[in-house]
N, C-alpha and C. Protein backbone atom coordinates (compact mmCIF):
# COMPACT_ATOMS: atom_id res chain seq x y z
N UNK A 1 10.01 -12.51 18.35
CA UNK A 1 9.65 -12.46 16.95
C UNK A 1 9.63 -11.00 16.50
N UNK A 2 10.44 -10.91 15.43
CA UNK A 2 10.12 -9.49 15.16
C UNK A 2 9.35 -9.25 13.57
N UNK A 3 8.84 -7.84 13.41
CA UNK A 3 8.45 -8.17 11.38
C UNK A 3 9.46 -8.19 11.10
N UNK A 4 9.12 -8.56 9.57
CA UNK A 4 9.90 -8.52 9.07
C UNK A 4 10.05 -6.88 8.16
N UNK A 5 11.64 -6.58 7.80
CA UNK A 5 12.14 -5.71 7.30
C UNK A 5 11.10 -4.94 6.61
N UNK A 6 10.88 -5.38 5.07
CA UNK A 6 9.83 -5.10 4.55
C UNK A 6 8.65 -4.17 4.57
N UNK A 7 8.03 -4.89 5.85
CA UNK A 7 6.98 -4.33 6.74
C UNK A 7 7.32 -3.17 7.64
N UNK A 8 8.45 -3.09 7.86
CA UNK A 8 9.09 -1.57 8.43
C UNK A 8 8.79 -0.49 7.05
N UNK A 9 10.01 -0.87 6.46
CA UNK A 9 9.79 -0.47 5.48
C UNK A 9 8.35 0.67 4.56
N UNK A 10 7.62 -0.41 4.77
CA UNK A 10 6.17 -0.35 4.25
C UNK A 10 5.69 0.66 5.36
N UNK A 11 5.62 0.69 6.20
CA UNK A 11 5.25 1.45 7.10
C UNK A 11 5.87 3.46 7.21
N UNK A 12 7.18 2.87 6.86
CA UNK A 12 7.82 4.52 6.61
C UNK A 12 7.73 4.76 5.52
N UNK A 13 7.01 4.56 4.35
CA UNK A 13 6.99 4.76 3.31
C UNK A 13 5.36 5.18 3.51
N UNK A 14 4.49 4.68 4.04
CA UNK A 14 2.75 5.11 4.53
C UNK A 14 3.09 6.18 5.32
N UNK A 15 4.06 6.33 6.27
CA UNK A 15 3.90 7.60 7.41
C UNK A 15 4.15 8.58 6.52
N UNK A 16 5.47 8.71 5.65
CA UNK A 16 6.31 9.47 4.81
C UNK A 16 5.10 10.20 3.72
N UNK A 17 4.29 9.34 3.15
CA UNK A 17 2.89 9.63 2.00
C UNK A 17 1.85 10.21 3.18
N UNK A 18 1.44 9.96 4.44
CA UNK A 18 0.62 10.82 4.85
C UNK A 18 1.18 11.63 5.30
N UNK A 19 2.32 11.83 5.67
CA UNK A 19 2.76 13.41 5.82
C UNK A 19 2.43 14.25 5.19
N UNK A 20 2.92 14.09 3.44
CA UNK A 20 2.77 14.97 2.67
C UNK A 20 1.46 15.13 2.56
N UNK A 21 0.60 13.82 2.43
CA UNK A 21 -0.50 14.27 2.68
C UNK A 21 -1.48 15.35 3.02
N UNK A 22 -1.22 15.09 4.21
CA UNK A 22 -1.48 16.54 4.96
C UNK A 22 -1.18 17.60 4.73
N UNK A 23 -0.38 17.86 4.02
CA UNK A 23 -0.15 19.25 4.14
C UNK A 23 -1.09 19.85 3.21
N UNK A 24 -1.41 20.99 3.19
CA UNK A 24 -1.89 21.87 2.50
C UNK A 24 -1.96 23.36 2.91
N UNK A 25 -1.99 24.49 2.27
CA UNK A 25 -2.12 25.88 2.72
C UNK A 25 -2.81 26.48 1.91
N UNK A 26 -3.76 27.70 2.52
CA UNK A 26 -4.73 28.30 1.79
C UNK A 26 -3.72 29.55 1.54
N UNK A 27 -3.81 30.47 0.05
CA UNK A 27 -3.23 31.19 -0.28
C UNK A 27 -4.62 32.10 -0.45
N UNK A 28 -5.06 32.81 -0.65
CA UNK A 28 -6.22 34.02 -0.70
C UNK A 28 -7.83 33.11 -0.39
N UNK A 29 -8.21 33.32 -1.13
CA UNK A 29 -9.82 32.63 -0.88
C UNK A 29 -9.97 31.43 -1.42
N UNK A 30 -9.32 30.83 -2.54
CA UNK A 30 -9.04 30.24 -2.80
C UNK A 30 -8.37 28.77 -3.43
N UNK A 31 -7.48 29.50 -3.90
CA UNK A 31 -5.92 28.84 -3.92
C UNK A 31 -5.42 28.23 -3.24
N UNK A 32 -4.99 26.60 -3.18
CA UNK A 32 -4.47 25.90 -2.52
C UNK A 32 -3.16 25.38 -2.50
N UNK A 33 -2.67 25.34 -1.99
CA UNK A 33 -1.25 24.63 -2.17
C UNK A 33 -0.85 23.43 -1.64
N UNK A 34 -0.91 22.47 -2.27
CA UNK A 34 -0.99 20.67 -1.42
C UNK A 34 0.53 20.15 -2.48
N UNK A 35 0.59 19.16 -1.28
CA UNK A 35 1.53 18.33 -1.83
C UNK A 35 1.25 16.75 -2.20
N UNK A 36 -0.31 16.62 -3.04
CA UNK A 36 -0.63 15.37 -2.93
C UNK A 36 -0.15 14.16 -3.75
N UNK A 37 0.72 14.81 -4.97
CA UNK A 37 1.60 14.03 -5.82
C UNK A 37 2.44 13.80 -5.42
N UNK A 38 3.05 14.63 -4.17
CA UNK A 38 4.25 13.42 -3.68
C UNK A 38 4.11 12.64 -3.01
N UNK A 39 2.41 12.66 -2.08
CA UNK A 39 2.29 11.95 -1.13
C UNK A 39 1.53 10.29 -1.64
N UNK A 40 1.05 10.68 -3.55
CA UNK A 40 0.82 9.73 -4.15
C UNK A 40 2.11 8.24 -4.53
N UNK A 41 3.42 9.50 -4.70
CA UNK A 41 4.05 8.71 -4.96
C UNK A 41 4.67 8.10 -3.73
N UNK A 42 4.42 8.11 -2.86
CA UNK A 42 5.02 6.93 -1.50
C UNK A 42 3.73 6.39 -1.43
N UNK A 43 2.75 6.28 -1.32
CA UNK A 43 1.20 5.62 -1.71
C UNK A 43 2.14 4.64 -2.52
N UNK A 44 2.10 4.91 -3.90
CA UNK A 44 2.34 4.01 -4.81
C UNK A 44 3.40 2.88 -4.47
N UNK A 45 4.84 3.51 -3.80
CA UNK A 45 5.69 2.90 -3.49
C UNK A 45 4.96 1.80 -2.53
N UNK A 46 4.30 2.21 -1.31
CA UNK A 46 3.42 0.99 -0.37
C UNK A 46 3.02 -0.30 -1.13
N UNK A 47 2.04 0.07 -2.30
CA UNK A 47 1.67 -0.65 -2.80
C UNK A 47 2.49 -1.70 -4.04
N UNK A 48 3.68 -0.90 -4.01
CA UNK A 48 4.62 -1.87 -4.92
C UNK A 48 5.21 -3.04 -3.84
N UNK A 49 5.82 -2.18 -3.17
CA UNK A 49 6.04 -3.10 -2.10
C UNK A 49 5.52 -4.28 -1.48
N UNK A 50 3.97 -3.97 -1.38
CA UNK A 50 3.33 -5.13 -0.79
C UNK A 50 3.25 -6.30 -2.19
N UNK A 51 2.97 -5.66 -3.01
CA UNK A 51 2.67 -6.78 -4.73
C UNK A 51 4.19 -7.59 -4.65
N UNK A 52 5.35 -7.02 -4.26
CA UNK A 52 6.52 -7.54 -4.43
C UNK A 52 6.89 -8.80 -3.42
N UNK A 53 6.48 -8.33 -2.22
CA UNK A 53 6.87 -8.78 -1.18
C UNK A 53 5.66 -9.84 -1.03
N UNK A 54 4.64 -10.09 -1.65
CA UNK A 54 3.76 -10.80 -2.37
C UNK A 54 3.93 -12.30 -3.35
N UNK A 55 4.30 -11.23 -4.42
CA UNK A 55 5.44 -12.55 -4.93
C UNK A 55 6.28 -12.87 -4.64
N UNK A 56 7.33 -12.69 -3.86
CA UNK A 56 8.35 -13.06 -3.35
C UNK A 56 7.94 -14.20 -2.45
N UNK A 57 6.91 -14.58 -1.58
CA UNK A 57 6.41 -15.00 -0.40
C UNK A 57 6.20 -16.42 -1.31
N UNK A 58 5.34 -16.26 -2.76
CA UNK A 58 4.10 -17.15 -3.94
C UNK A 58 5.74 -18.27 -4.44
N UNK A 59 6.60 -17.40 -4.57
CA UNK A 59 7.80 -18.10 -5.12
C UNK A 59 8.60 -18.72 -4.20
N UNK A 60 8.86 -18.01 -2.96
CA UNK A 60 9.53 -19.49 -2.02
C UNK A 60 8.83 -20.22 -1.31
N UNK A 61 7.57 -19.71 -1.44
CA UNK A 61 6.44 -21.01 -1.34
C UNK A 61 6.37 -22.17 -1.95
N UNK A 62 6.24 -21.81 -3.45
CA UNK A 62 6.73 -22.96 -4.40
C UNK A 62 7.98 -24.05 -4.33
N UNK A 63 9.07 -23.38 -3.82
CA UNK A 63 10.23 -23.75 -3.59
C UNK A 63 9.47 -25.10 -2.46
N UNK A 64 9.69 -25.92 -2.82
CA UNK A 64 9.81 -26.87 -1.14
C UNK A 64 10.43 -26.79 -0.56
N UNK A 65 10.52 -26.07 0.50
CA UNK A 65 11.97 -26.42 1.25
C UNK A 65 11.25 -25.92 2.75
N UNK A 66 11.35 -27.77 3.65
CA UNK A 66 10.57 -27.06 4.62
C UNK A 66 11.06 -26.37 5.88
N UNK A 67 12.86 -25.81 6.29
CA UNK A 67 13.16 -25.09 6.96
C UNK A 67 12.84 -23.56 6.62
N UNK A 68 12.40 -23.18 5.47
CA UNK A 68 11.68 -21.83 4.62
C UNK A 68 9.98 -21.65 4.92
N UNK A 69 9.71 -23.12 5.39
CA UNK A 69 8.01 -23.05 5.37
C UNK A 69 7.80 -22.00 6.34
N UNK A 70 8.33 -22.57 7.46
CA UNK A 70 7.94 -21.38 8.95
C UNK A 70 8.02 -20.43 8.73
N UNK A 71 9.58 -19.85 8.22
CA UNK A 71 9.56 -18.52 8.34
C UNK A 71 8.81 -17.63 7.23
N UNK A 72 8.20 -18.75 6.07
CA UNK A 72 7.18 -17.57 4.98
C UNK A 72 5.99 -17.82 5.73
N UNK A 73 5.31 -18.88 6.09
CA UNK A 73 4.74 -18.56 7.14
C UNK A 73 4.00 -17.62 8.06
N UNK A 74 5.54 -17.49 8.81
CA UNK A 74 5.31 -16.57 9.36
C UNK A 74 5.24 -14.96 8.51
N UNK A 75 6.29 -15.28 7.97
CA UNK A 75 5.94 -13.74 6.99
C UNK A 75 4.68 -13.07 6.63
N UNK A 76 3.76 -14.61 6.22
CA UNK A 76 2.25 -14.41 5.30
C UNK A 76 1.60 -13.88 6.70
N UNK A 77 1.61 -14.06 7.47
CA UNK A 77 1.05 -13.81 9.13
C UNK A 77 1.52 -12.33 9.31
N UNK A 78 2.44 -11.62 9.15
CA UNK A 78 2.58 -10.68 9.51
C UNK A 78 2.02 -9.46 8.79
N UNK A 79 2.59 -10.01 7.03
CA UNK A 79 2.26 -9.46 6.14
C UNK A 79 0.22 -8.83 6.76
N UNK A 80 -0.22 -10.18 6.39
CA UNK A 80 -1.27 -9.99 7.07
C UNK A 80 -1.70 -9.27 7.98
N UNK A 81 -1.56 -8.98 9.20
CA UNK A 81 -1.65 -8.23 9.89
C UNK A 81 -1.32 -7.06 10.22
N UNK A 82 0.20 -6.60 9.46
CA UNK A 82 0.44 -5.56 9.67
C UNK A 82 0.78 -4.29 8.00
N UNK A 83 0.18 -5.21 7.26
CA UNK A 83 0.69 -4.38 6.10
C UNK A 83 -0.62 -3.14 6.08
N UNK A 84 -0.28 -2.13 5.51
CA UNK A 84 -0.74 -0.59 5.51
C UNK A 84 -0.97 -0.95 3.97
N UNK A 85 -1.31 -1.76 3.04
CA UNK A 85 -1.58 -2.14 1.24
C UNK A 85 -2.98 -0.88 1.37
N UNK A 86 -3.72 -1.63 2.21
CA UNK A 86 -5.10 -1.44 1.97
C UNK A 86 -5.83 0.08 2.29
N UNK A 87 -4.91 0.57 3.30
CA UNK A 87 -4.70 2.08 3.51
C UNK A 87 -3.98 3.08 2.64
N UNK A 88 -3.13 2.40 2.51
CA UNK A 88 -2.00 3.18 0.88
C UNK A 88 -3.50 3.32 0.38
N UNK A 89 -3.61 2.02 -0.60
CA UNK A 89 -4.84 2.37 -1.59
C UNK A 89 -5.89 3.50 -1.35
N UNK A 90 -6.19 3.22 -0.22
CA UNK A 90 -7.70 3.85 0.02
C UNK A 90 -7.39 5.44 0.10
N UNK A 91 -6.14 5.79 0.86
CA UNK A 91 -5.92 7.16 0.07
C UNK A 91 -5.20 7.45 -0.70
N UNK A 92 -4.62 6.75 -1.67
CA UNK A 92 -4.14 7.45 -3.14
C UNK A 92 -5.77 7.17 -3.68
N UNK A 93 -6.73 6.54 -3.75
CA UNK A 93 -7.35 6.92 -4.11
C UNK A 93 -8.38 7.98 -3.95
N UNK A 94 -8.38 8.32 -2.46
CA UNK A 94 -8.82 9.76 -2.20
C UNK A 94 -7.87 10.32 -3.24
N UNK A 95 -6.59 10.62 -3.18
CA UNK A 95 -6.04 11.82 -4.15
C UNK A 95 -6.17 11.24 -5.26
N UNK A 96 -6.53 10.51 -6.02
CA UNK A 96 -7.00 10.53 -7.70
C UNK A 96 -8.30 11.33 -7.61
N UNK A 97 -9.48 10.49 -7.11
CA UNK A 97 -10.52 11.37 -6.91
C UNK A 97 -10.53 12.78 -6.75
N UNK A 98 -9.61 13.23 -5.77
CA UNK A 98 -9.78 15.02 -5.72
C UNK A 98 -8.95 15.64 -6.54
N UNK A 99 -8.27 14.64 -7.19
CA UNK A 99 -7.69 15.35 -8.50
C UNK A 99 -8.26 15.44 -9.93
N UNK A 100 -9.57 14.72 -9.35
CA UNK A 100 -10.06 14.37 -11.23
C UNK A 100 -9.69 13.21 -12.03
N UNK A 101 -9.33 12.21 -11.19
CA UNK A 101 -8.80 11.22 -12.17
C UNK A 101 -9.51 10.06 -11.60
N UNK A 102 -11.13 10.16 -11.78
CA UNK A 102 -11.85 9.28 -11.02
C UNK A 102 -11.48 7.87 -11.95
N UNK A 103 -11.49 7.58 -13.16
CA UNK A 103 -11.02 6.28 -13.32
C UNK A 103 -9.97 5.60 -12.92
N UNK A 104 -8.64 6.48 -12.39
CA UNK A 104 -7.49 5.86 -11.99
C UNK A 104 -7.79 5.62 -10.76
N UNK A 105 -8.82 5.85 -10.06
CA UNK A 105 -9.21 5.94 -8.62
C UNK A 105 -9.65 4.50 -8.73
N UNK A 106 -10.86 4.58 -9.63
CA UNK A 106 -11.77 3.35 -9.59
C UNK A 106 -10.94 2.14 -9.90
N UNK A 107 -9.94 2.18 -10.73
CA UNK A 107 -9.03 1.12 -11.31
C UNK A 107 -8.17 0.57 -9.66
N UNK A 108 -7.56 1.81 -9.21
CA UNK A 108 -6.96 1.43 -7.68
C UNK A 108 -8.15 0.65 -7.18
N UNK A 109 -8.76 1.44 -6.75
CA UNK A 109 -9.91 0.84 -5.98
C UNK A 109 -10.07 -0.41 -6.38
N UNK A 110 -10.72 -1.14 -8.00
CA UNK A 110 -10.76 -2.36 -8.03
C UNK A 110 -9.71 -3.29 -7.78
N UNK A 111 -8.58 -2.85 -7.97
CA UNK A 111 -7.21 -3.65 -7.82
C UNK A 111 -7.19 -3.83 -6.83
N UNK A 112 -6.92 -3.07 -5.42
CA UNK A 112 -7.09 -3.35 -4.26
C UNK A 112 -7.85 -3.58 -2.86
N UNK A 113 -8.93 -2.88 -3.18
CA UNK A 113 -10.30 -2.78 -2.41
C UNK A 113 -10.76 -3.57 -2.17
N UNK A 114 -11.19 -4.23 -3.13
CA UNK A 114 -12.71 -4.94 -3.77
C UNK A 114 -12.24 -6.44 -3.28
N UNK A 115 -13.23 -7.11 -2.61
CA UNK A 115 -13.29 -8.34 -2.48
C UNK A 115 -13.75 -9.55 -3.29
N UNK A 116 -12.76 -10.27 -3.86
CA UNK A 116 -13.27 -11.32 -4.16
C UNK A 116 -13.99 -12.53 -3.57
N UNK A 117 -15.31 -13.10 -4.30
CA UNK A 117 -15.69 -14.42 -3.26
C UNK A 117 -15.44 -15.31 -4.45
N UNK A 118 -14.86 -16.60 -3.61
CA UNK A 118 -14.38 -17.59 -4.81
C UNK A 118 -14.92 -18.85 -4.18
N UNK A 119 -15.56 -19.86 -5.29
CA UNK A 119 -16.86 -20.44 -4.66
C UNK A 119 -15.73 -21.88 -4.80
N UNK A 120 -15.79 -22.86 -4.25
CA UNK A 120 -15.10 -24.08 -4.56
C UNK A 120 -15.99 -24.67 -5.28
């Protein structure tokens, strides 16, 4: 069994955003020099990805078709287990926060963070 594509994908697109991440250099006392907007924008990409690859899963679900069941299935299983969504989030929203953009933080944060309990 292997993941699926996607989930590669998703993954070099999280390594690629904490790279940049990381970086930073002190210039005098200081002055910083970071690269956290680019490392926002592969953040962001993670998280498109997973919303996509999301619906994609909601729609051939719908589809009946039960030689498709297994393998979304299995997809929702992997997805599950191996998607980096929830890590993307948690640091692009570190970099909203240390950028000053605590509502776009809090908005991430509620979008993806936050747990819903849903009562039957």
């Amino acid at each position: 069994a292997r993941l699926p594509w996607e989930l590669m994908e998703m993954e070099v697109l999280f390594n690629v955003g904490r790279a940049f991440h990381q970086v930073r250099e002190r210039r005098g006392r200081e002055a910083k020099v970071s690269l956290f907007h680019v490392a926002a924008r592969y953040y962001r990409g993670v998280l498109q990805l997973a919303e996509r690859l999301r619906s994609d899963n909601m729609v051939s679900t719908a589809s009946d078709n039960t030689t498709n069941a297994r393998s979304d299935d299995y997809i929702e299983k992997m997805t599950a287990m191996f998607s980096l969504e929830k890590a993307a989030a948690y640091n692009l929203c570190l970099i909203l926060q240390a950028s000053g953009a605590r509502v776009l933080g809090a908005k991430v944060r509620r979008r993806y963070l936050t747990l819903e309990s849903r009562v039957c």
